[in-house]
N, C-alpha and C. Protein backbone atom coordinates (compact mmCIF):
# COMPACT_ATOMS: atom_id res chain seq x y z
N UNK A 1 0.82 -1.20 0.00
CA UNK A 1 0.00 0.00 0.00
C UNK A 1 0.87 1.26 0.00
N UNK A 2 2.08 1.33 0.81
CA UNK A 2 3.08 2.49 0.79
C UNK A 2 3.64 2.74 -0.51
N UNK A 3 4.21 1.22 -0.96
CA UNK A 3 4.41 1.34 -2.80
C UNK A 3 3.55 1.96 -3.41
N UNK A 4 2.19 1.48 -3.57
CA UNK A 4 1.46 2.44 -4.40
C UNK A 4 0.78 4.11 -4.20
N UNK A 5 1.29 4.29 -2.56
CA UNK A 5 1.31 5.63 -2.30
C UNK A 5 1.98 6.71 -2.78
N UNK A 6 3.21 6.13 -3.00
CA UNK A 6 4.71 6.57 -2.99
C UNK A 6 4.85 6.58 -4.75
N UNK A 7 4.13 5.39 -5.11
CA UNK A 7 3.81 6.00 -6.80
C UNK A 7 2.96 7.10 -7.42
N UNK A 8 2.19 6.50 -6.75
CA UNK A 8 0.71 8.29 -6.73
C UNK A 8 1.53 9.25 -6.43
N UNK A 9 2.26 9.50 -5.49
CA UNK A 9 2.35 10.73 -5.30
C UNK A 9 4.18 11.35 -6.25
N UNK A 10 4.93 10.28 -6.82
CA UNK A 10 5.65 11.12 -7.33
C UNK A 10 5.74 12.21 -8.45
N UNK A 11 4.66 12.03 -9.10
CA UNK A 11 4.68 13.39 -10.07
C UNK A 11 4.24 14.78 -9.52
N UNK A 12 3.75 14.76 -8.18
CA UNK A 12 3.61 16.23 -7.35
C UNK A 12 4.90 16.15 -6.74
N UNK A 13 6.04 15.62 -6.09
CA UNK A 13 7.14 15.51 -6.09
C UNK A 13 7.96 16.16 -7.48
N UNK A 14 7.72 15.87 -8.37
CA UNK A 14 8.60 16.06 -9.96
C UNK A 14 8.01 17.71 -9.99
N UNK A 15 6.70 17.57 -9.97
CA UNK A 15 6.13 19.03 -10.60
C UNK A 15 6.74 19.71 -9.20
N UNK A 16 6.86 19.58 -7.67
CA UNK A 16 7.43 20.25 -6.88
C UNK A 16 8.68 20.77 -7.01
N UNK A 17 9.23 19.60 -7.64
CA UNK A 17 11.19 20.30 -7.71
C UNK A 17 11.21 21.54 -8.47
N UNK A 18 10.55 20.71 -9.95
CA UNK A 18 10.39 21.60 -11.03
C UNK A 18 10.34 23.16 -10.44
N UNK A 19 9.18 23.33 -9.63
CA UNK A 19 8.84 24.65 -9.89
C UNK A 19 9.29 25.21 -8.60
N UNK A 20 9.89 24.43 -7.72
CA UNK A 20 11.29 25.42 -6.94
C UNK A 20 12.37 25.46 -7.71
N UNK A 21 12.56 24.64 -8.56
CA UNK A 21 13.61 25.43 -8.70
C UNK A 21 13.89 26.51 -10.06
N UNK A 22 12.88 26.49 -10.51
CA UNK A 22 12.45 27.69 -11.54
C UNK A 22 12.36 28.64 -10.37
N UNK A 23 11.33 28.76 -9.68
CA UNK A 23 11.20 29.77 -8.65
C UNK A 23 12.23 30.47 -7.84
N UNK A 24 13.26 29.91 -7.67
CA UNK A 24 14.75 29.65 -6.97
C UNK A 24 15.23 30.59 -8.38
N UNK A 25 15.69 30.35 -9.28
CA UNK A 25 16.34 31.20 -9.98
C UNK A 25 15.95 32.70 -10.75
N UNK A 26 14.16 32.84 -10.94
CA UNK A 26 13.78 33.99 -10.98
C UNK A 26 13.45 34.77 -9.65
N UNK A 27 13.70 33.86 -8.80
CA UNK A 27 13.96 34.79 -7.49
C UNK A 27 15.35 35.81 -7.02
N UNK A 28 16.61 34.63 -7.88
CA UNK A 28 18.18 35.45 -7.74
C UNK A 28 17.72 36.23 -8.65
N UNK A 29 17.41 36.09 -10.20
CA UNK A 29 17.97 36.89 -11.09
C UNK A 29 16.92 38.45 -10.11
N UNK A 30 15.51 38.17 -10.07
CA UNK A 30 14.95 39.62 -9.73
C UNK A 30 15.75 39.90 -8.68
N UNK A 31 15.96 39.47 -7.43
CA UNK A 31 16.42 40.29 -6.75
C UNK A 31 17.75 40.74 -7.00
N UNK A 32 18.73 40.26 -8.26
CA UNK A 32 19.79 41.08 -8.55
C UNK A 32 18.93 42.43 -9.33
N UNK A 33 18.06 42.00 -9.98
CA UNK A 33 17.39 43.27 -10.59
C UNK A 33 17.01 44.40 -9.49
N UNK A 34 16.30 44.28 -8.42
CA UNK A 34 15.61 44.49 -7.43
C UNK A 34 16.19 45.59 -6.52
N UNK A 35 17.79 44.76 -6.27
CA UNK A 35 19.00 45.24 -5.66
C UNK A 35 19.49 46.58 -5.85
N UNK A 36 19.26 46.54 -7.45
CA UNK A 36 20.20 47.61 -8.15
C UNK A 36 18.88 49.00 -8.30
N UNK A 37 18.03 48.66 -8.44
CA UNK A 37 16.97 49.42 -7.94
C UNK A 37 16.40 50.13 -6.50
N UNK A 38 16.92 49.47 -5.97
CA UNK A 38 16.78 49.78 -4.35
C UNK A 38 17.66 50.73 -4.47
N UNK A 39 18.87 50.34 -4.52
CA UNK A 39 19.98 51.46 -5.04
C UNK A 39 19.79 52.60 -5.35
N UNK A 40 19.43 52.45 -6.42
CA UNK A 40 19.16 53.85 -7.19
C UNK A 40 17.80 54.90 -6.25
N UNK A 41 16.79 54.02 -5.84
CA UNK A 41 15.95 54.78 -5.54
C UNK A 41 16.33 55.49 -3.88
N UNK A 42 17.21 54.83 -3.87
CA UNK A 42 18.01 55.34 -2.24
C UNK A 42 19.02 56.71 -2.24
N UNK A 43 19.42 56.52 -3.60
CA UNK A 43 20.47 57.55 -3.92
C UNK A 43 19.66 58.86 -4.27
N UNK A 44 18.47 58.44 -4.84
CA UNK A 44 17.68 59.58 -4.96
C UNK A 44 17.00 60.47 -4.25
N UNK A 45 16.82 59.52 -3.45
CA UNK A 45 15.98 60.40 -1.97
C UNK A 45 17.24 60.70 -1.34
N UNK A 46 18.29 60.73 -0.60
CA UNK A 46 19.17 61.02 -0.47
C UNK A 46 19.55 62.08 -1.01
N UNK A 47 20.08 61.99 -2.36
CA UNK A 47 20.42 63.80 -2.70
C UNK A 47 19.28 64.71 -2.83
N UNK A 48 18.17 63.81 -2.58
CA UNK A 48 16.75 64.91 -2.87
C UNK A 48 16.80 65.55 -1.19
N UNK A 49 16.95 65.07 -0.42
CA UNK A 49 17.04 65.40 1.19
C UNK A 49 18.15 66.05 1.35
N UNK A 50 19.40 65.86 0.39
CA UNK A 50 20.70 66.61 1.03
C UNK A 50 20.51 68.01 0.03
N UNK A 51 20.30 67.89 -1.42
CA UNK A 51 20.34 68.95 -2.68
C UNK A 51 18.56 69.35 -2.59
N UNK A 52 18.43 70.01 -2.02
CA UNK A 52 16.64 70.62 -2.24
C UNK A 52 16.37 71.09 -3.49
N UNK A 53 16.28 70.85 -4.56
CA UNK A 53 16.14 70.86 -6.08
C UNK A 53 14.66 71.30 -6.29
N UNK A 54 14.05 70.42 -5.72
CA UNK A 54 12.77 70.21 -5.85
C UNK A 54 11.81 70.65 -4.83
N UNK A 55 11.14 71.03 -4.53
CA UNK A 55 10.28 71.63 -3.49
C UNK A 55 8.91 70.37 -3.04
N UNK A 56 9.85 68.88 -2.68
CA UNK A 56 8.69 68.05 -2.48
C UNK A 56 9.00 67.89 -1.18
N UNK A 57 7.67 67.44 -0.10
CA UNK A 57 7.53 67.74 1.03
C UNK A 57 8.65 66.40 1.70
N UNK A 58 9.11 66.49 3.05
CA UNK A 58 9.99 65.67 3.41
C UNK A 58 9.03 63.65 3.62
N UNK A 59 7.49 63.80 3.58
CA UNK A 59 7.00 62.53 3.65
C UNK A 59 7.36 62.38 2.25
N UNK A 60 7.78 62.30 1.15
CA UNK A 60 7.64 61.97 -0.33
C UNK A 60 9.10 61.52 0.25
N UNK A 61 10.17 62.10 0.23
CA UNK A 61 11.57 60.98 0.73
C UNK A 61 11.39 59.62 1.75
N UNK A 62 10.33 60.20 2.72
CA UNK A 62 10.12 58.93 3.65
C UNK A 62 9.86 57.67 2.85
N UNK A 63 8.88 58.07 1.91
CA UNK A 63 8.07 57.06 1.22
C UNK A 63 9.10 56.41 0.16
N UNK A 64 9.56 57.22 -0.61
CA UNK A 64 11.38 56.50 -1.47
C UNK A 64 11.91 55.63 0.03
N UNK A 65 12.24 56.29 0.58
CA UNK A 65 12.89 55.35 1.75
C UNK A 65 12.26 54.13 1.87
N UNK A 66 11.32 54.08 1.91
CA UNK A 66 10.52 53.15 1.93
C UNK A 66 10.71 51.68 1.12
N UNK A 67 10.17 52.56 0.11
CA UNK A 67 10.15 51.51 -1.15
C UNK A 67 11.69 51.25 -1.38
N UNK A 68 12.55 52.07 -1.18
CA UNK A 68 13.77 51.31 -1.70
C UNK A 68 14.10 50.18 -0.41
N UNK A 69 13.54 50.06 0.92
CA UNK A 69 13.73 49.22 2.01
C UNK A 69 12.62 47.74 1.28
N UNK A 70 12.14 48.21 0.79
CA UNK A 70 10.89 46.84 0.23
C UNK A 70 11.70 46.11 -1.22
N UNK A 71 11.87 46.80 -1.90
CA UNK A 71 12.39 45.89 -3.01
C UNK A 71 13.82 45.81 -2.95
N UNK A 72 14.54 46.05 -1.57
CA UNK A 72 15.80 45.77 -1.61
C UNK A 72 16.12 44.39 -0.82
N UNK A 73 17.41 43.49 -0.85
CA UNK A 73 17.43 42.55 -0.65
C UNK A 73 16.76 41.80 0.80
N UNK A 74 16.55 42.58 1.16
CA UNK A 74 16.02 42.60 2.84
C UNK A 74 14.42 42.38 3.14
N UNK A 75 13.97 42.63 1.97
CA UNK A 75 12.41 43.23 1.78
C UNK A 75 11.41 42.04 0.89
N UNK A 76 10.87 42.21 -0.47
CA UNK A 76 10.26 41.16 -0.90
C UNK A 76 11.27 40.35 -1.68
N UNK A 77 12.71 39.94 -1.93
CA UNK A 77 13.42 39.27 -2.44
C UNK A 77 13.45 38.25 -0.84
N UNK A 78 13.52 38.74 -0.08
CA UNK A 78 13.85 37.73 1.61
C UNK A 78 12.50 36.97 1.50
N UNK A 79 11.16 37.76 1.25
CA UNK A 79 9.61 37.19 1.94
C UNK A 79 9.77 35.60 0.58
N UNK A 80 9.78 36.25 -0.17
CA UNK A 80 10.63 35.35 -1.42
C UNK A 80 10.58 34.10 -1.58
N UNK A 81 11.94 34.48 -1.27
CA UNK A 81 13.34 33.17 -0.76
C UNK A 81 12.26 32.36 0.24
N UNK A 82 11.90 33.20 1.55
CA UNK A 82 11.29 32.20 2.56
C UNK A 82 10.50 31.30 1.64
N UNK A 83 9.54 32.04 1.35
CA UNK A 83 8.07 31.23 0.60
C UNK A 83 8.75 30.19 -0.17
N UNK A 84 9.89 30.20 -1.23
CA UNK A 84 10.18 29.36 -1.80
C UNK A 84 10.82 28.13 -0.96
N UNK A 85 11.29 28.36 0.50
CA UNK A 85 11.75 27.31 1.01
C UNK A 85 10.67 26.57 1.60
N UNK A 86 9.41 27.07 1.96
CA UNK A 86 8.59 26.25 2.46
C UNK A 86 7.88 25.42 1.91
N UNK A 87 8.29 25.78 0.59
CA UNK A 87 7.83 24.77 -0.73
C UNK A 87 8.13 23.78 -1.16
N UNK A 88 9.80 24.31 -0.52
CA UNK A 88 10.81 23.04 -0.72
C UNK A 88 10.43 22.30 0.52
N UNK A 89 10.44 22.56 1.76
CA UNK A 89 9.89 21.92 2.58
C UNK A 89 8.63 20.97 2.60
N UNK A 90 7.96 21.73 1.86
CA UNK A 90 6.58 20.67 1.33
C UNK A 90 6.73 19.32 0.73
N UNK A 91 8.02 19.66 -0.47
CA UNK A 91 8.33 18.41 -1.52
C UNK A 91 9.33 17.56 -0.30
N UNK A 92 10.05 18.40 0.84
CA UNK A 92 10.86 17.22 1.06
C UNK A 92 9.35 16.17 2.35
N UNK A 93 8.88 16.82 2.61
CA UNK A 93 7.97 16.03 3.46
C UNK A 93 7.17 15.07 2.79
N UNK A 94 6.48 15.84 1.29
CA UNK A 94 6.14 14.59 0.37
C UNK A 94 6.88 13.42 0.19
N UNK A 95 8.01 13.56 -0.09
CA UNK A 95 9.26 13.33 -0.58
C UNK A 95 9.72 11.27 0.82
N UNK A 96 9.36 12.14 2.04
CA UNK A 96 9.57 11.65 3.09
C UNK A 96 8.67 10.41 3.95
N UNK A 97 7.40 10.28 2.87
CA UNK A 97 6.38 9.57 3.18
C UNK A 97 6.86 8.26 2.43
């Protein structure tokens, strides 16, 4: 009966790897994308707070601050990564029956 459990269930096993580990690599490549964006949008509020150029109120830098804290590596590239490990966690528990 475990044999034929353990057969049923390996193609949600196969389709599990599969799509961690697709998930796993458009997770590096965005958050190298992500990274370099955080960046930039950090540098901006920054000289917008140090160079007053612009006459926008000091919550409009908070809010750059912000967003460059969210899509930087710390932010939804981390919530991410987690989610993708608990997925992997899923297949290894399938995996484990």
């Amino acid at each position: 009966m475990l044999i034929l459990f353990k057969i049923l269930l390996f193609p949600v096993t196969m389709a599990l790897s599969i799509i961690t580990a697709v998930c796993r690599f458009v997770c590096h490549f965005s958050g190298a994308l992500l990274g370099i964006a955080s960046g930039l949008v950090f540098i901006i509020a920054l000289l917008g707070l140090i160079l007053p150029v612009t006459k926008l109120p000091a919550s409009m830098y908070v809010m750059m601050f912000t967003l460059a804290f969210v899509i930087s590596p710390y932010g939804l590239p981390k919530l991410a990564d987690w989610l993708i490990d608990k997925l992997d966690d899923l297949n290894i528990t399938i995996r484990s029956i």
